[in-house]
PDB file of N, CA and C in Angstrom:
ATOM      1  N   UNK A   1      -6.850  15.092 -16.836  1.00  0.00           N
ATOM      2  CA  UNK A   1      -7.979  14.368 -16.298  1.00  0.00           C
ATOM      3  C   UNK A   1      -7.468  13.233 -15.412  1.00  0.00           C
ATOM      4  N   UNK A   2      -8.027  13.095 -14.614  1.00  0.00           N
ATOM      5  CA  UNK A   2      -7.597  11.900 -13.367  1.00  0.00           C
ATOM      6  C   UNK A   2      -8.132  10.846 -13.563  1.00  0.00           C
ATOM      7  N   UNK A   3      -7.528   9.239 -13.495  1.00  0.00           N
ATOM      8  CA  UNK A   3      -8.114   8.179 -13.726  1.00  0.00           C
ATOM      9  C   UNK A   3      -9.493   7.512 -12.767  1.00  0.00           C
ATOM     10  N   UNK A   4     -10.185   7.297 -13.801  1.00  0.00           N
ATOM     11  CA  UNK A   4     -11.211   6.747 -12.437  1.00  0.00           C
ATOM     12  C   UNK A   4     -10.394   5.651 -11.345  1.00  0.00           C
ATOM     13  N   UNK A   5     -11.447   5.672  -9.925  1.00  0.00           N
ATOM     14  CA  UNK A   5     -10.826   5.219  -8.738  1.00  0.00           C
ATOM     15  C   UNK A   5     -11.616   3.754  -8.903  1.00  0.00           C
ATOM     16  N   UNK A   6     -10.439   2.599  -9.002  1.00  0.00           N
ATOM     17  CA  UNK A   6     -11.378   1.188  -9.656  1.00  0.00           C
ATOM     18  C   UNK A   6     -10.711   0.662  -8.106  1.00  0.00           C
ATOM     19  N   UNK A   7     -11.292  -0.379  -7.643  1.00  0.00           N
ATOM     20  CA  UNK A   7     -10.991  -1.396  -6.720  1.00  0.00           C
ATOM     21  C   UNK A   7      -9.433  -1.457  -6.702  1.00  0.00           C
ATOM     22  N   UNK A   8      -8.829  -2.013  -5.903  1.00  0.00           N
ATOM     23  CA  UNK A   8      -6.940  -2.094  -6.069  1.00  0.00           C
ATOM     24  C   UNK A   8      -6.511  -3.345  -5.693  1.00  0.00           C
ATOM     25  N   UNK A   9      -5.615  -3.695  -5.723  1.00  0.00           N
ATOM     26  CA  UNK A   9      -5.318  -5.016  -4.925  1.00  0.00           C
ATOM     27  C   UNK A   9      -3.521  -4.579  -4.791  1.00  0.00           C
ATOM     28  N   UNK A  10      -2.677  -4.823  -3.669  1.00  0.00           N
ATOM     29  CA  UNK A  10      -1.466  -5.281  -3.101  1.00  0.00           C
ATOM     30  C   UNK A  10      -1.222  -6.267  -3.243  1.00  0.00           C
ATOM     31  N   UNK A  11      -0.299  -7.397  -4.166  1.00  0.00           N
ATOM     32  CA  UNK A  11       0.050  -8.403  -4.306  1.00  0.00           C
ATOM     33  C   UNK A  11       1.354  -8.830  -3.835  1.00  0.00           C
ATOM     34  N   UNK A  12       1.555 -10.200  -3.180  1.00  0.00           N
ATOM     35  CA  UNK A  12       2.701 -10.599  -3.157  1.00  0.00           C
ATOM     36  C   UNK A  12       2.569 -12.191  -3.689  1.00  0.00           C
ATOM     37  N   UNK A  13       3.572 -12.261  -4.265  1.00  0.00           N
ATOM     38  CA  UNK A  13       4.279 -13.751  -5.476  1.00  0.00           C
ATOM     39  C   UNK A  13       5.511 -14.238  -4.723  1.00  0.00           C
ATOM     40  N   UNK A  14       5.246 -15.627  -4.448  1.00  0.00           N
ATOM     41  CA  UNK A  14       6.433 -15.746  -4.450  1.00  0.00           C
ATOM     42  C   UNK A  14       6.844 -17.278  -4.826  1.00  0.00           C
ATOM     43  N   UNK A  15       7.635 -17.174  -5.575  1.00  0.00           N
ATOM     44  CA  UNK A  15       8.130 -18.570  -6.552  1.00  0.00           C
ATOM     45  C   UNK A  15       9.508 -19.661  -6.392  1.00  0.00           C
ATOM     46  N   UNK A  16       9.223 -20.789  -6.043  1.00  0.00           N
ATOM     47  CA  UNK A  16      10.533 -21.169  -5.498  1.00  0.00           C
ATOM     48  C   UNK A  16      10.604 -22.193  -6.448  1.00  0.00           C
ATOM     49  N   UNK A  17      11.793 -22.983  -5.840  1.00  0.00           N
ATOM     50  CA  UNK A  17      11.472 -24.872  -6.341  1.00  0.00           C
ATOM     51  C   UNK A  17      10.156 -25.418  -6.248  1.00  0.00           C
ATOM     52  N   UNK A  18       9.351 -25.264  -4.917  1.00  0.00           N
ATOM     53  CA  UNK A  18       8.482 -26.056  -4.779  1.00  0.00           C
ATOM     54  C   UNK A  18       7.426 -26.089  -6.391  1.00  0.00           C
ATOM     55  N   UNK A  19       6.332 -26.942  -6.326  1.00  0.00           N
ATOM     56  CA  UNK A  19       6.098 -26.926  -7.435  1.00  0.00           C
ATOM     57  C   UNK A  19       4.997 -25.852  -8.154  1.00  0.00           C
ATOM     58  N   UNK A  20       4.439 -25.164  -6.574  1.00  0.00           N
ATOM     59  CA  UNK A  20       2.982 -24.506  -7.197  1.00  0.00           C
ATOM     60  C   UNK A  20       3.392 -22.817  -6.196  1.00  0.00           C
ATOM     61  N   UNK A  21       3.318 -21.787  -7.169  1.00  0.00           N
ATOM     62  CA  UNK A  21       3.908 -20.219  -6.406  1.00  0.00           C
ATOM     63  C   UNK A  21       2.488 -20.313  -5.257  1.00  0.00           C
ATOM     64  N   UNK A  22       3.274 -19.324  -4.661  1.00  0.00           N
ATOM     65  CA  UNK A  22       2.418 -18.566  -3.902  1.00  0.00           C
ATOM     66  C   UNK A  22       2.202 -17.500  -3.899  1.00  0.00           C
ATOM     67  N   UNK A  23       0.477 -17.251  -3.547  1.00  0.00           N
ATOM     68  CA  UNK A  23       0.195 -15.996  -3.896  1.00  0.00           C
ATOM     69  C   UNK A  23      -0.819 -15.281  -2.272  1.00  0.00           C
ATOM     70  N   UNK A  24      -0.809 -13.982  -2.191  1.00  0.00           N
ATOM     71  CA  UNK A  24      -1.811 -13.455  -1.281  1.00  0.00           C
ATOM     72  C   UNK A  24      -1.810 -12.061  -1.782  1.00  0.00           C
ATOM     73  N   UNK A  25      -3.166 -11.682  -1.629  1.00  0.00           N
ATOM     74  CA  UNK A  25      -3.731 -10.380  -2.334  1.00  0.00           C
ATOM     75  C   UNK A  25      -3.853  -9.802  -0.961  1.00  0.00           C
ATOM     76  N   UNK A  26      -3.909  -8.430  -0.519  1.00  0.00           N
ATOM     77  CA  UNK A  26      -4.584  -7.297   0.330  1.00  0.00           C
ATOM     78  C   UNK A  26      -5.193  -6.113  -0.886  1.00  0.00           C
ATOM     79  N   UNK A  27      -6.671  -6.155  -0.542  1.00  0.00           N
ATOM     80  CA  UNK A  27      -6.926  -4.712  -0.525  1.00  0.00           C
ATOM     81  C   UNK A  27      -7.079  -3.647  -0.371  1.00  0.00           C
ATOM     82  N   UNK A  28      -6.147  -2.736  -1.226  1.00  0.00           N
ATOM     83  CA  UNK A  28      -5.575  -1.363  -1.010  1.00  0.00           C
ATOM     84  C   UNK A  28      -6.421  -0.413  -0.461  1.00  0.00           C
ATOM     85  N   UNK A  29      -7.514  -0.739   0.075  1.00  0.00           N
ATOM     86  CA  UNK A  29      -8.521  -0.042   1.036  1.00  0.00           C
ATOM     87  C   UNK A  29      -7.845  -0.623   2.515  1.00  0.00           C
ATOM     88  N   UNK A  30      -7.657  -1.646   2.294  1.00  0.00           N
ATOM     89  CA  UNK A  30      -7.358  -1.761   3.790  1.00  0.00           C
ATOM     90  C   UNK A  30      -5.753  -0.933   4.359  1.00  0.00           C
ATOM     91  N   UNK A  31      -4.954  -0.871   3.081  1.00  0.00           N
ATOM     92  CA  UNK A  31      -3.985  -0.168   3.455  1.00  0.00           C
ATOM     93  C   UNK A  31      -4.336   1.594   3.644  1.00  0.00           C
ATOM     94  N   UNK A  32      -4.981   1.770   2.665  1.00  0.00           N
ATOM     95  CA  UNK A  32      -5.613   3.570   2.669  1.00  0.00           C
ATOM     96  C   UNK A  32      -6.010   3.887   4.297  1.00  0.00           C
ATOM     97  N   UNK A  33      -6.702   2.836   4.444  1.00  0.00           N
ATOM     98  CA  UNK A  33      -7.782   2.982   5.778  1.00  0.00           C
ATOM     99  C   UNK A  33      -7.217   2.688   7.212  1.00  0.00           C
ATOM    100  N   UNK A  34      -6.162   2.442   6.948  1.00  0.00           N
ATOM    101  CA  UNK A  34      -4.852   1.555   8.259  1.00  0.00           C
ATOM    102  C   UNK A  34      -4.022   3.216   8.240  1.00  0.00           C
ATOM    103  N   UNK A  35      -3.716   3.567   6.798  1.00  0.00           N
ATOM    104  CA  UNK A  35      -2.969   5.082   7.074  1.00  0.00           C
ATOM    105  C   UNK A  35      -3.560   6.373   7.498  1.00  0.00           C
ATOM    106  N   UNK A  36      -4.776   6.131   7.090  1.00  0.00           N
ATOM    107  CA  UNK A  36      -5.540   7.073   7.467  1.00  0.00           C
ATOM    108  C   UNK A  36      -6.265   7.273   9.350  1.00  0.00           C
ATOM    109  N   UNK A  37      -5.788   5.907   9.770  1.00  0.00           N
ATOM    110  CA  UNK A  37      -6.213   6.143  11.265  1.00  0.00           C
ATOM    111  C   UNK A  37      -5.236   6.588  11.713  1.00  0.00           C
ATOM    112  N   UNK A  38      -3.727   5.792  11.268  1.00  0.00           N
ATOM    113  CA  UNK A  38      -2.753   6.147  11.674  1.00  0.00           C
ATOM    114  C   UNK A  38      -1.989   7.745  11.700  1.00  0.00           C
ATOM    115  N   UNK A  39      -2.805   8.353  10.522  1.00  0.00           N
ATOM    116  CA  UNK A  39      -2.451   9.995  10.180  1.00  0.00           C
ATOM    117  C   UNK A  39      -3.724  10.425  11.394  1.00  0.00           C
ATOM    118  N   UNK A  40      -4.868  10.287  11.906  1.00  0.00           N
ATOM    119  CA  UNK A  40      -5.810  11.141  12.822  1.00  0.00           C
ATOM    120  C   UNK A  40      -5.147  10.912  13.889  1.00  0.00           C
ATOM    121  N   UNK A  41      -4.826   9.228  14.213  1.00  0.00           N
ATOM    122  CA  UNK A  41      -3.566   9.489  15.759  1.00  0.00           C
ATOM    123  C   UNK A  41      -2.629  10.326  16.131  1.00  0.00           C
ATOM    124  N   UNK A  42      -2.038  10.832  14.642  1.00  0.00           N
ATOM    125  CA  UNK A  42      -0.719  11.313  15.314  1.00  0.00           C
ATOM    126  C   UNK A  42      -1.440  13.096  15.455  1.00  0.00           C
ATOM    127  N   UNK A  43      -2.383  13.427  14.621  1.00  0.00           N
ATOM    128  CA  UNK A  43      -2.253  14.814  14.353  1.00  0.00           C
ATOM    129  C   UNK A  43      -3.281  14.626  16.200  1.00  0.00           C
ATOM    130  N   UNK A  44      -3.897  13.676  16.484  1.00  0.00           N
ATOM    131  CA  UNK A  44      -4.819  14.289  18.056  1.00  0.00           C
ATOM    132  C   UNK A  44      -3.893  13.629  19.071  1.00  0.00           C
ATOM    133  N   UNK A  45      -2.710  12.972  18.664  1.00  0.00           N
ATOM    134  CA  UNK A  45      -1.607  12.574  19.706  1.00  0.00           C
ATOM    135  C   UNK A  45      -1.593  14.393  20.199  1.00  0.00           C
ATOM    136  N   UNK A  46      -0.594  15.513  18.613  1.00  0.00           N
ATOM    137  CA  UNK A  46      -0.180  16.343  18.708  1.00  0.00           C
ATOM    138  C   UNK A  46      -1.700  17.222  19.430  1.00  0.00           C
ATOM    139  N   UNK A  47      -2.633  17.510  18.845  1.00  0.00           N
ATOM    140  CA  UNK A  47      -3.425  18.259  19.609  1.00  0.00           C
ATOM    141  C   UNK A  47      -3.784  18.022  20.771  1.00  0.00           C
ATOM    142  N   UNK A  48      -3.710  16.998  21.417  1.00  0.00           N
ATOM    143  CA  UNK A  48      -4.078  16.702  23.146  1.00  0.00           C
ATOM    144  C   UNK A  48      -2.432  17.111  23.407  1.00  0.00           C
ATOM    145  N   UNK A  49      -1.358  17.263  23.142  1.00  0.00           N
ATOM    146  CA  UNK A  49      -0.681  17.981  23.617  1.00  0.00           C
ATOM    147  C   UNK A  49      -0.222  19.541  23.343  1.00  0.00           C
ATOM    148  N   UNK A  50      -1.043  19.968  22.873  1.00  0.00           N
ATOM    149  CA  UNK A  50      -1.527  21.168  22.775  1.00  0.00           C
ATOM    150  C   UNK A  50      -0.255  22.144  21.470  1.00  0.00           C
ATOM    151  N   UNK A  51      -0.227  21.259  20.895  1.00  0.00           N
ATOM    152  CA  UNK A  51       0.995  22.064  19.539  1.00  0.00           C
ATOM    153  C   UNK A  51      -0.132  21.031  18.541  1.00  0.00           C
ATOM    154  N   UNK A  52      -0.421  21.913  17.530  1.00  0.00           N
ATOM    155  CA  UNK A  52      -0.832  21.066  16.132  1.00  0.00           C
ATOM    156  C   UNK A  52       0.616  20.665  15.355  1.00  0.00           C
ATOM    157  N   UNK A  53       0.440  19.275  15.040  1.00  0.00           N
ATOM    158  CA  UNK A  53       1.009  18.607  13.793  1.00  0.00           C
ATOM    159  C   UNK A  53       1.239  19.275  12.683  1.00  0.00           C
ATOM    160  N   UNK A  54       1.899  18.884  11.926  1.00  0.00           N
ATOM    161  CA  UNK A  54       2.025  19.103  10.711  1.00  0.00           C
ATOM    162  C   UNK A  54       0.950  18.885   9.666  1.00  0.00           C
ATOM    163  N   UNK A  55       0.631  19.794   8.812  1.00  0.00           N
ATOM    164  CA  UNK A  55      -0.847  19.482   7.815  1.00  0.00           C
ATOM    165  C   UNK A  55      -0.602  18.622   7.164  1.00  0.00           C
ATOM    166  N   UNK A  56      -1.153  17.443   6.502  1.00  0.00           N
ATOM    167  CA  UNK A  56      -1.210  16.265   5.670  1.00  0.00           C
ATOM    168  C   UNK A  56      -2.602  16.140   5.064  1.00  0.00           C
ATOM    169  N   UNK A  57      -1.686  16.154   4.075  1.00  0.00           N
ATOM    170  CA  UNK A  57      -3.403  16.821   2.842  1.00  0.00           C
ATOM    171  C   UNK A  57      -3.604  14.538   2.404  1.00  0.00           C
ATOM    172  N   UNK A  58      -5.335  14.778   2.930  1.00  0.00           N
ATOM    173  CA  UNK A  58      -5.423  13.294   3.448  1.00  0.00           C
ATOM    174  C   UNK A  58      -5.774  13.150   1.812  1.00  0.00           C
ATOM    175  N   UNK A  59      -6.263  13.676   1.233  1.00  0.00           N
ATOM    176  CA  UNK A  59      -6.260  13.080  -0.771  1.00  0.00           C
ATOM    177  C   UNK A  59      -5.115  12.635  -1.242  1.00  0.00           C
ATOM    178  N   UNK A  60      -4.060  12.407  -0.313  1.00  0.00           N
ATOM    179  CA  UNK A  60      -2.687  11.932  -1.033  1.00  0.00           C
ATOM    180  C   UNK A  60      -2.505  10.505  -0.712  1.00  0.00           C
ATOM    181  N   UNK A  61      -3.153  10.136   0.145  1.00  0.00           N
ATOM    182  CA  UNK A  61      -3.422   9.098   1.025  1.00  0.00           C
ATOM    183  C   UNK A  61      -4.064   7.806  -0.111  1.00  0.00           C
ATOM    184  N   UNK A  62      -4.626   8.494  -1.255  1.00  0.00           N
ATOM    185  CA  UNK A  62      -5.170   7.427  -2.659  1.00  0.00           C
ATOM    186  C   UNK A  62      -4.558   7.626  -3.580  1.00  0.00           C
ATOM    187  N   UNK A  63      -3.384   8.224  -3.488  1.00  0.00           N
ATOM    188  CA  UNK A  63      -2.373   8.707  -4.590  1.00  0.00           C
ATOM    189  C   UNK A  63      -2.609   7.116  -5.180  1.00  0.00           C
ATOM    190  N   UNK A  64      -2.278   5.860  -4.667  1.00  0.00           N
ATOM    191  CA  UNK A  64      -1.712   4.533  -5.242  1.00  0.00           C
ATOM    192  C   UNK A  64      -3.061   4.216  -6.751  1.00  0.00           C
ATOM    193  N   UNK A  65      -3.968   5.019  -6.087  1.00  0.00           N
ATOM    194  CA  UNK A  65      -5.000   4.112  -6.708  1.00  0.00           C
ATOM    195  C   UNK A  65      -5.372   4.507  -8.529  1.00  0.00           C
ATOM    196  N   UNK A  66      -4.491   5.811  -8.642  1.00  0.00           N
ATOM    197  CA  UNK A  66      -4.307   6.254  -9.760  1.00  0.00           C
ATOM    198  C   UNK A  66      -3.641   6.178 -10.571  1.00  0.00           C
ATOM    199  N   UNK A  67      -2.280   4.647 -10.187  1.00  0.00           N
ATOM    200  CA  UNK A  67      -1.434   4.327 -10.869  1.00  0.00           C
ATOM    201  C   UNK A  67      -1.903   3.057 -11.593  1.00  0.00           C
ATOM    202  N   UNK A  68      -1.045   2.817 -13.041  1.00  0.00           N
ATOM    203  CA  UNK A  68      -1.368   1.715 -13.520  1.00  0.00           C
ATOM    204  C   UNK A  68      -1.055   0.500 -12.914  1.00  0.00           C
ATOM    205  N   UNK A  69      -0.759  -0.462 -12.990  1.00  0.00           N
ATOM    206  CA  UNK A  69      -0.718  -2.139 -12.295  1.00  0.00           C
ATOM    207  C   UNK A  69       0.679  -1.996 -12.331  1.00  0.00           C
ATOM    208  N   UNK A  70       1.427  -2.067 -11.894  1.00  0.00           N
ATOM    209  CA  UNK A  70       2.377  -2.196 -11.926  1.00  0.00           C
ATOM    210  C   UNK A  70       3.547  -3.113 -10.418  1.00  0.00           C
ATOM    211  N   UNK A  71       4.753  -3.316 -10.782  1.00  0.00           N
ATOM    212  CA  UNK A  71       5.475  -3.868  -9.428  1.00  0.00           C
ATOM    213  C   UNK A  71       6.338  -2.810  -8.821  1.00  0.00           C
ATOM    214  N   UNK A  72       6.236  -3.170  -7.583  1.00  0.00           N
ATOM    215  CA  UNK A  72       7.025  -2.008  -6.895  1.00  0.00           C
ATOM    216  C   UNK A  72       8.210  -2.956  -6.312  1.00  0.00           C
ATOM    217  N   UNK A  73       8.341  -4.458  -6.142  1.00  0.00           N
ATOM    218  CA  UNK A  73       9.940  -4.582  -5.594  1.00  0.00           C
ATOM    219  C   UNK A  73       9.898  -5.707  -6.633  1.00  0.00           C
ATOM    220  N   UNK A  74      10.984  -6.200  -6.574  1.00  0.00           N
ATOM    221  CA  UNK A  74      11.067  -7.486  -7.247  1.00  0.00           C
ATOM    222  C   UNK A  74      12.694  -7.768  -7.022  1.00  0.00           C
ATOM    223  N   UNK A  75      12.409  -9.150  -6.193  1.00  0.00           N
ATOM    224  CA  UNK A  75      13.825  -9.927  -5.509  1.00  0.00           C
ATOM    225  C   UNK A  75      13.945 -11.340  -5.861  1.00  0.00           C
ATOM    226  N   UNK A  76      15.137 -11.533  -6.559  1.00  0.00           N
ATOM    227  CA  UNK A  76      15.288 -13.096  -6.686  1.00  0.00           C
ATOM    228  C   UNK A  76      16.909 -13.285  -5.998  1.00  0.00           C
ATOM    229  N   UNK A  77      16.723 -14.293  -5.739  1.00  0.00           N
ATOM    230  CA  UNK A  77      17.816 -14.972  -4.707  1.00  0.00           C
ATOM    231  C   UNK A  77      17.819 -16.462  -4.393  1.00  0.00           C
ATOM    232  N   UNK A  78      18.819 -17.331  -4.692  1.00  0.00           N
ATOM    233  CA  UNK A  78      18.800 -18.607  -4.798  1.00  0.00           C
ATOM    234  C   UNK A  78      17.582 -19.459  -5.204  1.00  0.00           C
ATOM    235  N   UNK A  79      17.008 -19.220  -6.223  1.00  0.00           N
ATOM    236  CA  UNK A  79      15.949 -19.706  -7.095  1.00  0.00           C
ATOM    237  C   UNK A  79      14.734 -19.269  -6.253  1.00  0.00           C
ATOM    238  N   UNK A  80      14.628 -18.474  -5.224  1.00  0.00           N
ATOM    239  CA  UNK A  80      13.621 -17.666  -5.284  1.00  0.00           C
ATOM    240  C   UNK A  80      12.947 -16.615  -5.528  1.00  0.00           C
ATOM    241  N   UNK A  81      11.594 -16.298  -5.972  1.00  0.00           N
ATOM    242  CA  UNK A  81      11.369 -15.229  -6.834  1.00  0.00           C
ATOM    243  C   UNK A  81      10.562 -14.783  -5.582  1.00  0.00           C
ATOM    244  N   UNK A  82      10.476 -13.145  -5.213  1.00  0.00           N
ATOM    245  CA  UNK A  82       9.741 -12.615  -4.272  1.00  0.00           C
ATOM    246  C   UNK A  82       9.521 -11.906  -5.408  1.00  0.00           C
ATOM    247  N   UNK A  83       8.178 -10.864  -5.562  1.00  0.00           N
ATOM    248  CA  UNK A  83       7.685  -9.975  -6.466  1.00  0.00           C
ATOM    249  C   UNK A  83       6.437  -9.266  -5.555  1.00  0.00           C
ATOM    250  N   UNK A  84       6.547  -7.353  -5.220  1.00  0.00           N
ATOM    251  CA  UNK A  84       5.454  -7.234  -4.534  1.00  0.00           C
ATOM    252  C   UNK A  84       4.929  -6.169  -5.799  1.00  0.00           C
ATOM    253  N   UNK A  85       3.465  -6.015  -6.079  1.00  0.00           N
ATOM    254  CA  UNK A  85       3.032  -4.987  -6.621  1.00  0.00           C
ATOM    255  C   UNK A  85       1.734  -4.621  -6.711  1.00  0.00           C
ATOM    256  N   UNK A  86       1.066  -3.973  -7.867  1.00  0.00           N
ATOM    257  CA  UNK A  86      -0.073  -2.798  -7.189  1.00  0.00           C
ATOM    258  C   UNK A  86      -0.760  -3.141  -8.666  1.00  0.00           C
ATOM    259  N   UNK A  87      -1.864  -4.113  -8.520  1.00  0.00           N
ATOM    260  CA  UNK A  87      -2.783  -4.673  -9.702  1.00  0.00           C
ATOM    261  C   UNK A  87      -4.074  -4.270  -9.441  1.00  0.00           C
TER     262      UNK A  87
END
């Protein structure tokens, strides 16, 4: 069974000396919806030049949204903490 599709958020953290982290959210619609223009460009780049693209099955395109919360990088380096992930 597949998890229901809840709202997403892209997070980035980032923690230094100073005294208060920083934070900025994107929502993972806006990334879905940025790849998804970017996948119709290339396949009518390829059809106005008259060879079709390669097929790209566009339901893979929300693969993210079925994962639990989790971080996907996490960098520290001279007392700074970078952390990006998928809440």
């Amino acid at each position: 069974m597949r998890p229901p599709l809840r709202p997403r958020f892209l997070y980035l953290a980032v923690r230094g000396p100073w005294p208060f982290p920083l934070y900025l959210a994107l929502p993972l619609f806006l990334l879905e919806w940025g790849l998804l223009l970017l996948l119709f460009l290339w396949e009518t780049r390829g059809l106005l030049r008259g060879r079709p693209g390669p097929r790209v099955p566009l339901l893979e395109v929300f693969a993210l949204r079925g994962l639990p919360p989790l971080p996907l990088l996490l960098l520290e380096a001279k007392g700074v903490r970078v952390k990006v992930g998928l809440w």
